[in-house]
C-alpha atoms as a PDB file:
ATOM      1  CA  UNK A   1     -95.805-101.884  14.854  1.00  0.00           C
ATOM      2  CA  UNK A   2     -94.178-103.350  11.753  1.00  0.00           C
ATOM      3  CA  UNK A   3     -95.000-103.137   8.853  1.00  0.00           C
ATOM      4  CA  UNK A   4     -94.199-105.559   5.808  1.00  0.00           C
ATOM      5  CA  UNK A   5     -93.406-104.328   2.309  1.00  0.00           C
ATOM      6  CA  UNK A   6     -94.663-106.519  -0.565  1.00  0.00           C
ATOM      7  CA  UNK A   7     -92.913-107.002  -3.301  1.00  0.00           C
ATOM      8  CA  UNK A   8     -93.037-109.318  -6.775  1.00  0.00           C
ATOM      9  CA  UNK A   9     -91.318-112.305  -4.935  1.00  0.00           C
ATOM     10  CA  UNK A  10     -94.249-114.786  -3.916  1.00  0.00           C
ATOM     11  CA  UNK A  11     -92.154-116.758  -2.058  1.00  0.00           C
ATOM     12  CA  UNK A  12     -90.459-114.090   0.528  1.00  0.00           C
ATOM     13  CA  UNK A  13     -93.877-112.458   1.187  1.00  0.00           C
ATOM     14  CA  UNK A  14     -95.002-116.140   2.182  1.00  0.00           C
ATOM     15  CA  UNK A  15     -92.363-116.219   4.040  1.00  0.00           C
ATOM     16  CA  UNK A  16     -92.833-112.811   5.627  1.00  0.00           C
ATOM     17  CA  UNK A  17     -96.977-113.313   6.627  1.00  0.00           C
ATOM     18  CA  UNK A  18     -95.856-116.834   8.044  1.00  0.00           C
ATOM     19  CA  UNK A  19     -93.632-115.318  10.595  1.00  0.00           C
ATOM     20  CA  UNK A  20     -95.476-112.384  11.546  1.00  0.00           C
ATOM     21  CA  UNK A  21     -98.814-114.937  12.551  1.00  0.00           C
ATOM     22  CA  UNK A  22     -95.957-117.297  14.212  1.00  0.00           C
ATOM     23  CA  UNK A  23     -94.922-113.971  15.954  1.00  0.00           C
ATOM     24  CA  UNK A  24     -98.555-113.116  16.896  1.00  0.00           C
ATOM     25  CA  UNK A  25     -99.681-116.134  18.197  1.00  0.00           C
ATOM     26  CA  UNK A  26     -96.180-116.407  20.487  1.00  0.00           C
ATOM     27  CA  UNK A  27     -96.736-112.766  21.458  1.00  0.00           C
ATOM     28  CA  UNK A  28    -100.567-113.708  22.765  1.00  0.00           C
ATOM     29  CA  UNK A  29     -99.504-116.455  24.424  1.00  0.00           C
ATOM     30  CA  UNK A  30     -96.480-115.029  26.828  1.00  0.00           C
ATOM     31  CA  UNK A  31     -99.078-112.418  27.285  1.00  0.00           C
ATOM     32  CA  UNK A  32    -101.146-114.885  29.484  1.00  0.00           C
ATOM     33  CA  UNK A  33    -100.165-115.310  33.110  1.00  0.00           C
ATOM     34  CA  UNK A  34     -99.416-118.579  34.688  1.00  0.00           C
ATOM     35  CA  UNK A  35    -102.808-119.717  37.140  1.00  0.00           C
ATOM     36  CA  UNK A  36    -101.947-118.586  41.000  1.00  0.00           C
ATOM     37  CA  UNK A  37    -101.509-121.570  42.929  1.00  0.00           C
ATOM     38  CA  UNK A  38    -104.885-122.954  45.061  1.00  0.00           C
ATOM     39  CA  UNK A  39    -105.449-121.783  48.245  1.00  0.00           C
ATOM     40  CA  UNK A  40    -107.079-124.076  50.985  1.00  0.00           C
ATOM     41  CA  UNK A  41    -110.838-121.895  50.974  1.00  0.00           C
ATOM     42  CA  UNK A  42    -110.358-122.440  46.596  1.00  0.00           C
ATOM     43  CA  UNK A  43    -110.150-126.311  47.055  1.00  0.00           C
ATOM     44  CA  UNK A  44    -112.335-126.049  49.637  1.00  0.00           C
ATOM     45  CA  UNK A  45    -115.001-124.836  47.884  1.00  0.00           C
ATOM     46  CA  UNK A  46    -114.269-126.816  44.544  1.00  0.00           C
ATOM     47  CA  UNK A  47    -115.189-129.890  46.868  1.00  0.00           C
ATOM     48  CA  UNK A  48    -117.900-128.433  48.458  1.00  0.00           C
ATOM     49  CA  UNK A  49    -119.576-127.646  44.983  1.00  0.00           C
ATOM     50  CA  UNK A  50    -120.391-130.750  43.563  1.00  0.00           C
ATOM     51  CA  UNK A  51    -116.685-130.551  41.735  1.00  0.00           C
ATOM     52  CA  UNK A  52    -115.599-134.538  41.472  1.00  0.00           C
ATOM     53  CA  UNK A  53    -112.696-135.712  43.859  1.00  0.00           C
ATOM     54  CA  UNK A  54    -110.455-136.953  40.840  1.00  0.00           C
ATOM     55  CA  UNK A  55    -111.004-133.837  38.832  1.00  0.00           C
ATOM     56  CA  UNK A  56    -109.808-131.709  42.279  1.00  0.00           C
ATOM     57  CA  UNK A  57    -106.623-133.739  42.045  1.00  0.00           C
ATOM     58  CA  UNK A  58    -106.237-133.145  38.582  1.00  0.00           C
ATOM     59  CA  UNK A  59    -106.665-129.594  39.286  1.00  0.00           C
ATOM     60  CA  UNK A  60    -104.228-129.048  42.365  1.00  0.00           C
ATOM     61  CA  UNK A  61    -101.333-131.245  40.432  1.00  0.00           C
ATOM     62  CA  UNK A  62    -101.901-129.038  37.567  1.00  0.00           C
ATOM     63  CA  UNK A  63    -101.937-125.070  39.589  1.00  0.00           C
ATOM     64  CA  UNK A  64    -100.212-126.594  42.858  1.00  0.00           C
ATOM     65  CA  UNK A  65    -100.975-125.239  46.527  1.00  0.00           C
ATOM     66  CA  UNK A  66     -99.676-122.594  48.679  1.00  0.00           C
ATOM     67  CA  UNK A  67    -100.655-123.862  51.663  1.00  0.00           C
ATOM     68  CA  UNK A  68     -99.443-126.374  54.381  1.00  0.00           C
ATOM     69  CA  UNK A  69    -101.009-129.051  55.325  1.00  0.00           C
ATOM     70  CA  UNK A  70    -101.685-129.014  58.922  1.00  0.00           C
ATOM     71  CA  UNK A  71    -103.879-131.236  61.169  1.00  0.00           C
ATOM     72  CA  UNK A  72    -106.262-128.226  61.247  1.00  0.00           C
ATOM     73  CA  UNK A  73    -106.343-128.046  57.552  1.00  0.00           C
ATOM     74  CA  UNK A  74    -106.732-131.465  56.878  1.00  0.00           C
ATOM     75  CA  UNK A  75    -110.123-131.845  58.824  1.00  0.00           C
ATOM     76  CA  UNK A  76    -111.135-128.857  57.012  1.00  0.00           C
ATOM     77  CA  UNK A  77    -110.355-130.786  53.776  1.00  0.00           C
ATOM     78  CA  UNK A  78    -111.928-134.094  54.876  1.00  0.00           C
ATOM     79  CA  UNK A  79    -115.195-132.122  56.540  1.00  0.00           C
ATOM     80  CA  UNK A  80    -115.434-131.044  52.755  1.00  0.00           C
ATOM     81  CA  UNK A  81    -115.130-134.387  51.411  1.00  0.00           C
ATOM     82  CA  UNK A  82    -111.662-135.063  50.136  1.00  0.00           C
ATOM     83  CA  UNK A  83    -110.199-138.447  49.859  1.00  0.00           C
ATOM     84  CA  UNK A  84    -106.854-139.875  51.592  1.00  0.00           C
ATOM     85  CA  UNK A  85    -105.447-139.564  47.746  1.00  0.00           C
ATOM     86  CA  UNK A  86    -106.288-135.856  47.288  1.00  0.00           C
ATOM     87  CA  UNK A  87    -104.660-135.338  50.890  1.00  0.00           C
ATOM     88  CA  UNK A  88    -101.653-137.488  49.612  1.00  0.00           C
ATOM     89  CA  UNK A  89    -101.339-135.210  46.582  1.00  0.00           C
ATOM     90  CA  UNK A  90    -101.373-132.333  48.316  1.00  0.00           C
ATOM     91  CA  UNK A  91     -99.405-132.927  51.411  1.00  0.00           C
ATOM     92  CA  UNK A  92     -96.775-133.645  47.694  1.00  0.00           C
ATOM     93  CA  UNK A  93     -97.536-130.479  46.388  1.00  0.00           C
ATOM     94  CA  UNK A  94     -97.612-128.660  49.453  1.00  0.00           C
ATOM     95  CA  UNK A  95     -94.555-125.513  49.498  1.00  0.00           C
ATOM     96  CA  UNK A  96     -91.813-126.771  52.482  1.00  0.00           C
ATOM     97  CA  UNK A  97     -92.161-124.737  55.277  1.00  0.00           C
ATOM     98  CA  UNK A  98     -90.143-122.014  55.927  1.00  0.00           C
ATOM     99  CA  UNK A  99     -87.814-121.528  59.358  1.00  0.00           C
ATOM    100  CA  UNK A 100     -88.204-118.369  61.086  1.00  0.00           C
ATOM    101  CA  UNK A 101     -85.283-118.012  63.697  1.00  0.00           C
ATOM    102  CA  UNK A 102     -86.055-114.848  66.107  1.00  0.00           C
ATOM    103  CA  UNK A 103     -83.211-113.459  68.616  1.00  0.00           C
ATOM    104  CA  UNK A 104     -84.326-111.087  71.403  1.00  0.00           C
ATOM    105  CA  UNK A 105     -82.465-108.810  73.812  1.00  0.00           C
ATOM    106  CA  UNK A 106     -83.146-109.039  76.274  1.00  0.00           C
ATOM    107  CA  UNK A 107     -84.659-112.328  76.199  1.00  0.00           C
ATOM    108  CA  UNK A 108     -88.422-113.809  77.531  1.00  0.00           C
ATOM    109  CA  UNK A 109     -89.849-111.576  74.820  1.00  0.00           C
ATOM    110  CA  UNK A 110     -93.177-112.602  73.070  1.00  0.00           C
ATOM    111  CA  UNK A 111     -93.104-113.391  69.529  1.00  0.00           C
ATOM    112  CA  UNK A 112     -96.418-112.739  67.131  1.00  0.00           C
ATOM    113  CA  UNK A 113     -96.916-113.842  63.416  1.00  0.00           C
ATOM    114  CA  UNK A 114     -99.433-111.695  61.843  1.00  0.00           C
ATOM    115  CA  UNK A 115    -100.957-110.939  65.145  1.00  0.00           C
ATOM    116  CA  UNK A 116    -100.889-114.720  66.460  1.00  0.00           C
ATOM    117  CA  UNK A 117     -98.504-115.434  69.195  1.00  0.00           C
ATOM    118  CA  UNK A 118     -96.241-118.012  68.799  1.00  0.00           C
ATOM    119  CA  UNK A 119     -93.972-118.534  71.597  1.00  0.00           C
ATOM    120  CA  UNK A 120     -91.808-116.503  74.290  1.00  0.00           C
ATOM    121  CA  UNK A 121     -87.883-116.539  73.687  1.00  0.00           C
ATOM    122  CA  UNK A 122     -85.566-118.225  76.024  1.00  0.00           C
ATOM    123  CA  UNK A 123     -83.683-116.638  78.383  1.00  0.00           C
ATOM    124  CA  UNK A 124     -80.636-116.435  75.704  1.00  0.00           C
ATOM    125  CA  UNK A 125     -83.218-114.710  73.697  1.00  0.00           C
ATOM    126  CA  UNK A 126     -83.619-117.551  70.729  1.00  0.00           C
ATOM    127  CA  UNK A 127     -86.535-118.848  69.362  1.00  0.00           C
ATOM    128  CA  UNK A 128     -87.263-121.206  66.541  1.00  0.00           C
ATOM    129  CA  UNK A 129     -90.511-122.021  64.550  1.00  0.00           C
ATOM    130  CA  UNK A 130     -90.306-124.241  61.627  1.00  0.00           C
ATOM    131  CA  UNK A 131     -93.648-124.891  60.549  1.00  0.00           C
ATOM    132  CA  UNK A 132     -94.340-121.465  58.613  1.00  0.00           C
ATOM    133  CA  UNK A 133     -96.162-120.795  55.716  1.00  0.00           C
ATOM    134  CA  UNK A 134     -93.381-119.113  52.762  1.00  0.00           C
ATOM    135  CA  UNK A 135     -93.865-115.795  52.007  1.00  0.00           C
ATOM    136  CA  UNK A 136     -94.793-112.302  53.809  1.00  0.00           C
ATOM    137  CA  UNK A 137     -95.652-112.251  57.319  1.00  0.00           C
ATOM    138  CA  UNK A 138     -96.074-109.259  60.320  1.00  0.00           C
ATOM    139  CA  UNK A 139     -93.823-110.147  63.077  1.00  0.00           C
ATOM    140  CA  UNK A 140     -94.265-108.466  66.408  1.00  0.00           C
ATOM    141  CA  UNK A 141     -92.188-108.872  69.692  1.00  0.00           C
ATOM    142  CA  UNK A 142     -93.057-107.500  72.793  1.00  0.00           C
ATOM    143  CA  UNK A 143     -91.025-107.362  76.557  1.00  0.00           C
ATOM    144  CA  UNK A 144     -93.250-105.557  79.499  1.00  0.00           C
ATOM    145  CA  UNK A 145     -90.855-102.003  80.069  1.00  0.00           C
ATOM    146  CA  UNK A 146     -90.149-102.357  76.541  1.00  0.00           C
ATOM    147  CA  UNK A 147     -91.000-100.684  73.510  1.00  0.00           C
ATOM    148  CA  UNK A 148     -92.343-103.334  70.601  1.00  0.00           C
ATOM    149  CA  UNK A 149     -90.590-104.318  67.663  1.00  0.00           C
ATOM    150  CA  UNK A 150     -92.506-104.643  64.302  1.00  0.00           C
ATOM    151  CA  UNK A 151     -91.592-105.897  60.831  1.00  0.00           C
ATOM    152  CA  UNK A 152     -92.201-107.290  57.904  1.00  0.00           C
ATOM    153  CA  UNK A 153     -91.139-110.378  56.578  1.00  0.00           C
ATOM    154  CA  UNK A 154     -90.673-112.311  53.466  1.00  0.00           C
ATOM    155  CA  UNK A 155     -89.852-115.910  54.604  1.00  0.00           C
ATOM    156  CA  UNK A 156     -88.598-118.087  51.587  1.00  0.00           C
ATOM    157  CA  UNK A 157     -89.655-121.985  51.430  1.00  0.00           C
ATOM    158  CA  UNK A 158     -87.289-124.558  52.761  1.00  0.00           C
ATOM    159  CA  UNK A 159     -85.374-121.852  54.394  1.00  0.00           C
ATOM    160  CA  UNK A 160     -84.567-120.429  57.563  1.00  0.00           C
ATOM    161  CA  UNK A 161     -84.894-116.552  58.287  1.00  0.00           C
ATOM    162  CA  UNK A 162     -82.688-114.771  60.851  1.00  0.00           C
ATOM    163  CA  UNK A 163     -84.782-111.590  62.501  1.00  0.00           C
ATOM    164  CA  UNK A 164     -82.698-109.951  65.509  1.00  0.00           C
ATOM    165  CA  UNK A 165     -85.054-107.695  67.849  1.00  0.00           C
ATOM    166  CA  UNK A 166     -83.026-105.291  70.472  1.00  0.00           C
ATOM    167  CA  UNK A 167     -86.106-104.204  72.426  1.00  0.00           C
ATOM    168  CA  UNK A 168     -85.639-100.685  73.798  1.00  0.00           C
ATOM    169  CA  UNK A 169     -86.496 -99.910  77.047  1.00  0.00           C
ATOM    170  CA  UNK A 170     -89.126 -97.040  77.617  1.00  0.00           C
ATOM    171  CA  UNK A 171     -86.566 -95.099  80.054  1.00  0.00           C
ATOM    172  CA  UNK A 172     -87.799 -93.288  83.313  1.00  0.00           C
ATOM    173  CA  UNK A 173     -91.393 -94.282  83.816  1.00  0.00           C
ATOM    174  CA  UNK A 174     -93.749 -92.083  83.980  1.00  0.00           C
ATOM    175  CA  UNK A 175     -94.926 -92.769  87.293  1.00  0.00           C
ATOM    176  CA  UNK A 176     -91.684 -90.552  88.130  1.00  0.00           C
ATOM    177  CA  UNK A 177     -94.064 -87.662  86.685  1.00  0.00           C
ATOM    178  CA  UNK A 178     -95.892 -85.679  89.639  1.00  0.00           C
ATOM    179  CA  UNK A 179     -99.387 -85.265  90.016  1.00  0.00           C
ATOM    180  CA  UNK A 180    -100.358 -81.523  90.727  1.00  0.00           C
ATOM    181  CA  UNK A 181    -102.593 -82.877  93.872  1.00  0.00           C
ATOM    182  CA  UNK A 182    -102.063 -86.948  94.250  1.00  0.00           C
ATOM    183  CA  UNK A 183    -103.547 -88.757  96.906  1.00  0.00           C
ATOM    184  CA  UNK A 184    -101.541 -90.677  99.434  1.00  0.00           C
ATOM    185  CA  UNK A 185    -102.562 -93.996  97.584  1.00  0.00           C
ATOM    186  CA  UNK A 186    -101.556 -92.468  94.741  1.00  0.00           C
ATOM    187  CA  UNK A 187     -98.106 -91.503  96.274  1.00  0.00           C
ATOM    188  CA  UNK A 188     -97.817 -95.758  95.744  1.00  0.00           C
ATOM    189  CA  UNK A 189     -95.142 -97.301  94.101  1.00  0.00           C
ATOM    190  CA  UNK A 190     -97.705 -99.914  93.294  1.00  0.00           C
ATOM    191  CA  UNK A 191     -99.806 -97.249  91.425  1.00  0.00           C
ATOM    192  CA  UNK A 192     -98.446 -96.156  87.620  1.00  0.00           C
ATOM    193  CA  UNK A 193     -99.598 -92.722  86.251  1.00  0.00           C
ATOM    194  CA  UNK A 194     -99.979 -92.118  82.792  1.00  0.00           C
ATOM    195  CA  UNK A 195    -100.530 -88.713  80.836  1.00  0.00           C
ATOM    196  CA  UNK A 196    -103.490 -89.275  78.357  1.00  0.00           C
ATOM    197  CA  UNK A 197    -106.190 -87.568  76.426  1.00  0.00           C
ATOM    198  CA  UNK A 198    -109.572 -88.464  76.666  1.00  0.00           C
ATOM    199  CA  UNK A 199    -111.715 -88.766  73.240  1.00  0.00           C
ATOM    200  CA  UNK A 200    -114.286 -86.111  73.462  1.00  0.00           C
ATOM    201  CA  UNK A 201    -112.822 -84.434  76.855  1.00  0.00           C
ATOM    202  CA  UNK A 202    -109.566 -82.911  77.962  1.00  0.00           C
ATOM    203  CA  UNK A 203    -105.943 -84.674  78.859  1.00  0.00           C
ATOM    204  CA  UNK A 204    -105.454 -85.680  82.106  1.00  0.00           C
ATOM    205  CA  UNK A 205    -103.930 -88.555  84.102  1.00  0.00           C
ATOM    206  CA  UNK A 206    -104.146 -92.164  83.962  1.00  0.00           C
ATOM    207  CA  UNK A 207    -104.003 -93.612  86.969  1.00  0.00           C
ATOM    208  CA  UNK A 208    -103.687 -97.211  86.994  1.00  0.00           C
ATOM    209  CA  UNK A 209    -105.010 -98.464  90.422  1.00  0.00           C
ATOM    210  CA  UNK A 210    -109.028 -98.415  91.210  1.00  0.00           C
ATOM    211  CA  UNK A 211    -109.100 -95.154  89.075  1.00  0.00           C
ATOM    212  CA  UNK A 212    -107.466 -94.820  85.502  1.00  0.00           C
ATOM    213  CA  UNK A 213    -108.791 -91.653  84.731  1.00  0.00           C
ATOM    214  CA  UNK A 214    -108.424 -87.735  86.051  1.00  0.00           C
ATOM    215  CA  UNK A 215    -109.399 -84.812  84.109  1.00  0.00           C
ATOM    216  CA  UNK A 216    -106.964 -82.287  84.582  1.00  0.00           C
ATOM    217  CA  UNK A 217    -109.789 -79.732  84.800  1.00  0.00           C
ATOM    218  CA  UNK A 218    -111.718 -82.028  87.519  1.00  0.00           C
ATOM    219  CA  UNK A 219    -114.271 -83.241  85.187  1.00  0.00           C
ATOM    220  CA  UNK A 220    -114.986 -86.832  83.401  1.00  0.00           C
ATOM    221  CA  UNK A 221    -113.037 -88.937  85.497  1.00  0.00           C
ATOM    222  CA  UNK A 222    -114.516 -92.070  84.723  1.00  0.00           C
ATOM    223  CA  UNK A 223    -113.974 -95.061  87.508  1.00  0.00           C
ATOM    224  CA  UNK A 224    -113.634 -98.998  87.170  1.00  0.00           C
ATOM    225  CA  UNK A 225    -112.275-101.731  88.694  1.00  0.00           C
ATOM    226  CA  UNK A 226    -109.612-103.635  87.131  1.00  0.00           C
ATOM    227  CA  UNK A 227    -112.664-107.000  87.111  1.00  0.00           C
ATOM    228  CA  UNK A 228    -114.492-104.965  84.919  1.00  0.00           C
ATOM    229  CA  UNK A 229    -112.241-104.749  82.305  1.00  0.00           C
ATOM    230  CA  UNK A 230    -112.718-106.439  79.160  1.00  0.00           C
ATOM    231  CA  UNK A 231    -110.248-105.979  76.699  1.00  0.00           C
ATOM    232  CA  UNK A 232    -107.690-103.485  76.518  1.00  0.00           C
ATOM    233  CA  UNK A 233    -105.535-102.950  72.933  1.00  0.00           C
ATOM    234  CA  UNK A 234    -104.244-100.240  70.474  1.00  0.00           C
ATOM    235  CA  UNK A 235    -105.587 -99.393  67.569  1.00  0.00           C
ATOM    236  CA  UNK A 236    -104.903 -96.928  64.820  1.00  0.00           C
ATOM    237  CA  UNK A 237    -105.800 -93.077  65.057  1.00  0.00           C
ATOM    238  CA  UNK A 238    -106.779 -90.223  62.574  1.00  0.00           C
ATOM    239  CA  UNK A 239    -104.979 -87.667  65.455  1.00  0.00           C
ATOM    240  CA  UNK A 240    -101.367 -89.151  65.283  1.00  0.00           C
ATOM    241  CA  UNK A 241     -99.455 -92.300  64.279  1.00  0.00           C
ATOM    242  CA  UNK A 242     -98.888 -93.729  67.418  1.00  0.00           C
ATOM    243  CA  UNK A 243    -101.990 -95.311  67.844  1.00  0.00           C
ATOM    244  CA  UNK A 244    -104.232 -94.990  70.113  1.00  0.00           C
ATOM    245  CA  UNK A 245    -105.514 -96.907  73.599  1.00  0.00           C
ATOM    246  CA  UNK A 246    -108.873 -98.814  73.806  1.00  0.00           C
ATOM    247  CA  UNK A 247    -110.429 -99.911  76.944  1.00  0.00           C
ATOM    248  CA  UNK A 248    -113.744-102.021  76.897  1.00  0.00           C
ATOM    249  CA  UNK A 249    -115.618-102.546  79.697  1.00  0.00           C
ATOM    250  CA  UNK A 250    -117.600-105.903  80.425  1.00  0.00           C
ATOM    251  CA  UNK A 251    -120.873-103.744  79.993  1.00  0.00           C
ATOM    252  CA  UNK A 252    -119.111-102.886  76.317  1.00  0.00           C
ATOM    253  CA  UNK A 253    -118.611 -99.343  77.226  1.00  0.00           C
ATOM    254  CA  UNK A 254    -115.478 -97.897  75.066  1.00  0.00           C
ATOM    255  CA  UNK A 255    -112.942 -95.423  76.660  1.00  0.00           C
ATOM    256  CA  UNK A 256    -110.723 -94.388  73.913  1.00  0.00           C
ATOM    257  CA  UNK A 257    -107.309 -92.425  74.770  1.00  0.00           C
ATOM    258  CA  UNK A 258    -104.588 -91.067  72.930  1.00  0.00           C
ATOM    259  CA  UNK A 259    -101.175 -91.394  75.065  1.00  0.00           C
ATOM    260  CA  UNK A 260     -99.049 -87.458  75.702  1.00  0.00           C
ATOM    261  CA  UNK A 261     -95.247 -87.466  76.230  1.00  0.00           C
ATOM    262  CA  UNK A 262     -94.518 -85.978  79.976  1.00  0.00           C
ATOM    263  CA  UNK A 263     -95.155 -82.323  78.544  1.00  0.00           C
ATOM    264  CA  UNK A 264     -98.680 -83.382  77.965  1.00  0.00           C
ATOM    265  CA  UNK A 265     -98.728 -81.719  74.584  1.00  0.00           C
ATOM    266  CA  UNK A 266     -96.985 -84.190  72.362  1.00  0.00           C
ATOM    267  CA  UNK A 267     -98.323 -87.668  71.351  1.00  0.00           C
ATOM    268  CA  UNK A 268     -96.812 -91.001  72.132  1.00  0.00           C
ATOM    269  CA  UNK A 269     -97.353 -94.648  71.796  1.00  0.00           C
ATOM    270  CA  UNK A 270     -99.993 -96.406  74.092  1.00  0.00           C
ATOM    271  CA  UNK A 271     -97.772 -99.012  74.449  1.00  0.00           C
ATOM    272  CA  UNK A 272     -96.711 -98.565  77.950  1.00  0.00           C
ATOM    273  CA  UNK A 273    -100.124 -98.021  79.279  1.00  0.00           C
ATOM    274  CA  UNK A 274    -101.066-101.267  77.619  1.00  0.00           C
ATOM    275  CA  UNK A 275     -98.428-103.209  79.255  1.00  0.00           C
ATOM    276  CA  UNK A 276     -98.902-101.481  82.917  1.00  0.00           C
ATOM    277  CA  UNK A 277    -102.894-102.120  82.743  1.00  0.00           C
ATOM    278  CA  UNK A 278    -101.736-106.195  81.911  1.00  0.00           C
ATOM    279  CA  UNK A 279     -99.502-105.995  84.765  1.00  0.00           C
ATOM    280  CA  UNK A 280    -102.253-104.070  86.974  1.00  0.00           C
ATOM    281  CA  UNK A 281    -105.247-107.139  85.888  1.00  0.00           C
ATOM    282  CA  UNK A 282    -102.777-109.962  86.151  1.00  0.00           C
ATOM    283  CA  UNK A 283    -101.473-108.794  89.421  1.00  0.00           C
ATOM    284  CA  UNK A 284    -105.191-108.420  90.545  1.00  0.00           C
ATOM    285  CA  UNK A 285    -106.269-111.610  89.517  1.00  0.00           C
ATOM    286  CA  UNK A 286    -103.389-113.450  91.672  1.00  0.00           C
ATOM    287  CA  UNK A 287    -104.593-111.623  94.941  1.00  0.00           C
END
């Protein structure tokens, strides 16, 4: 803090209180941030309160947007009750969409923004989507045999953004693994096996076929048809950071499993289980 000395000239300590108010006020006023830009819910809800049309535009000219303006958005704006000059000022103040350019190898991967897909690759492994919002996304790609890509992403407005993906493969599969007693239809090459551990119970096999699950101590060996399947995803787990596996049955029964390496005492991602199980139900649904 500092601190002025007065002495006997009436003009310098006028001079002296006169700057440090001048300093004060400039001091208070940097220390107020700039208003964040609307978002579509904000003017949303300005127009769906009672908040007049022309004071909306005077608002959005005066923050800006950070959002698009997409055929979705707009009936969302005009279901609210904004005018075709509100939609022209904003489709003006609207940030220019950013580029993102994704390369695969190999390529026919899929390509996800923040968990939504977009769009496979070509067989050259290029795709190109030009109508993204700026600024940090989750992109995931994803090959059956492969193991997923994931990243983060800050895409910059106006701009394209190069992300390369070389998807690894998963190696020997582990259908290659032998089961201590298998069946002869389990002796398939049509049929994938899986080490897992069951939530609640003891590891065992997955079997992907008309039974995905075999205690290796002969008990809970729960049995479903690939028809009575649901959903089937990965989530997060407290036990490792793989992730876990998440079956749901049509009757909304959960199966939860955590995916073992081929020792059966590690942990590993789910992700191959996840893609053999797609394979299994599309395959299914063909015959």
């Amino acid at each position: 803090m500092t601190t002025w000395a007065i002495r006997t000239y009436p003009s310098l300590l006028t001079a002296c209180l006169s700057l440090a108010v001048v300093a004060a006020v400039a001091g208070c006023a940097h220390a107020q941030p700039s208003p964040k830009p609307f978002t579509k819910d904000e003017v949303v809800k300005l127009l769906t309160g009672s908040v007049p049309v022309t004071r909306v535009e005077a608002l959005v000219r005066k923050r800006g947007i950070d959002f698009q303006i997409t055929p979705e958005t707009e009936l969302d704006l005009r279901k609210a009750g904004a005018t075709d000059p509100l939609l022209t000022a904003l489709r003006d103040l609207a940030p220019k969409p950013a580029t993102l350019v994704v390369t695969t190898t190999p390529g026919g991967a899929r390509v996800y923004n923040d968990d939504e897909f977009l769009d496979t690759t070509s067989a050259q492994g290029r795709l190109k989507i030009s109508t993204l919002a700026p600024g940090q996304h989750h992109v995931r790609v994803s090959l059956d045999g492969y193991w997923k890509f994931d990243d983060v992403v800050e895409l910059p407005a106006g701009q394209n953004f190069e992300l390369r993906a070389d998807l690894k493969p998963y190696g020997p599969p582990a259908s290659s693994q032998p089961l201590s007693n298998p069946t002869e239809a389990e002796k398939s090459n049509s049929v994938e096996r899986f080490r897992v551990l069951q939530r609640g119970h003891s590891n065992g096999w997955m079997i992907i076929s008309d039974r995905h699950y075999q205690s290796s101590n002969g008990k809970h060996s729960p049995e479903f048809a690939l028809g009575e399947i649901q959903e089937v995803k990965s989530e997060s787990s407290f036990i490792h950071a793989g992730g876990a596996l998440s079956i749901r049955l049509r009757t909304d029964k959960i199966y939860i499993f955590d995916a073992l390496d081929s020792t059966g005492r590690g942990f590993t991602s789910p992700d191959p289980i996840i893609d053999a199980i797609h394979r299994a139900m599309a395959q299914s649904g063909k015959q």
